[in-house]
Protein backbone atom coordinates (compact mmCIF):
# COMPACT_ATOMS: atom_id res chain seq x y z
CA UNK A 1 12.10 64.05 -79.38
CA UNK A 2 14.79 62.60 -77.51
CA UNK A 3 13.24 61.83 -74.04
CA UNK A 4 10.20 59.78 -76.39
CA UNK A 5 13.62 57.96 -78.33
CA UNK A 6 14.95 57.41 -74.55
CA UNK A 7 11.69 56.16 -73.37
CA UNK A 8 11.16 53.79 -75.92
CA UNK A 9 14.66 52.61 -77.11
CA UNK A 10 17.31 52.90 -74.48
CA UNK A 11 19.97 55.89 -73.92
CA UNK A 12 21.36 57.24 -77.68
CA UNK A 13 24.81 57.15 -78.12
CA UNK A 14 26.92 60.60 -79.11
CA UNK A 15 28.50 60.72 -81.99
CA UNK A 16 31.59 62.80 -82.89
CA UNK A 17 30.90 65.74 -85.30
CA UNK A 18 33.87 65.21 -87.51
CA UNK A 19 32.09 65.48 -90.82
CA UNK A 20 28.86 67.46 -89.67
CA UNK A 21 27.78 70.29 -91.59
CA UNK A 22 28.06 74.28 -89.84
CA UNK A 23 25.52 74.28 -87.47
CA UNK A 24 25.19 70.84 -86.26
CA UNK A 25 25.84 70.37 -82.85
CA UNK A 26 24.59 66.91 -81.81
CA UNK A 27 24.53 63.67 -83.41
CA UNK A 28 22.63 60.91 -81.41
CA UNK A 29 23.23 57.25 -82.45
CA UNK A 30 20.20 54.21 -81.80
CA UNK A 31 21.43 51.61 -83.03
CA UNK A 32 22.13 52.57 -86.77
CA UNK A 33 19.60 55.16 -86.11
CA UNK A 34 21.18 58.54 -86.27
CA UNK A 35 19.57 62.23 -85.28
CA UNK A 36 21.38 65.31 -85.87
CA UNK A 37 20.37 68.71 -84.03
CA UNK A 38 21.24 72.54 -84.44
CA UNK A 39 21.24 74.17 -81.08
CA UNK A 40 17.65 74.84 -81.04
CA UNK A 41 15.83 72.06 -83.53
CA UNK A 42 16.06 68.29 -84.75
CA UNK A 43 17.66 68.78 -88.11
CA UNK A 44 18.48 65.55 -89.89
CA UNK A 45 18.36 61.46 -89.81
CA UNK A 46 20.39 58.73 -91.12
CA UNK A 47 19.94 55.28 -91.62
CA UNK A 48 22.45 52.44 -93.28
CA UNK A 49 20.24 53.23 -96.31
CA UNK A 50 18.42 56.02 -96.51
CA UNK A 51 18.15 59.55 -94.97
CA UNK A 52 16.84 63.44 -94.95
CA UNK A 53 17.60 66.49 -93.09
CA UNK A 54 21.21 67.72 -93.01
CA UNK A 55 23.21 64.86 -91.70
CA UNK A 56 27.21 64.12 -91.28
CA UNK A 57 29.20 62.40 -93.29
């Protein structure tokens, strides 16, 4: 998922985990677009509005 997100949108900014629920150990940032990933899986988005998945605070 993330090379494709590279590929088409640029480099994703990391986020800090300060807020992230147990198990969360990346948070990728495009532009208001956030992923969040467990060690082995995509877990969560975010947008300013909406979102799904287990996300950080």
């Amino acid at each position: 998922m993330i090379p494709v997100l590279e590929r088409e949108l640029g480099a994703g900014r990391a986020l800090p985990l300060a807020g992230c629920a147990p198990g969360i150990v990346r948070q990728l940032d495009w532009d208001g677009l956030i992923l969040t990933f467990s060690s082995e899986r995509f877990v969560g988005w975010k947008t300013a509005g909406e979102s799904a998945g287990q996300t950080c605070a």
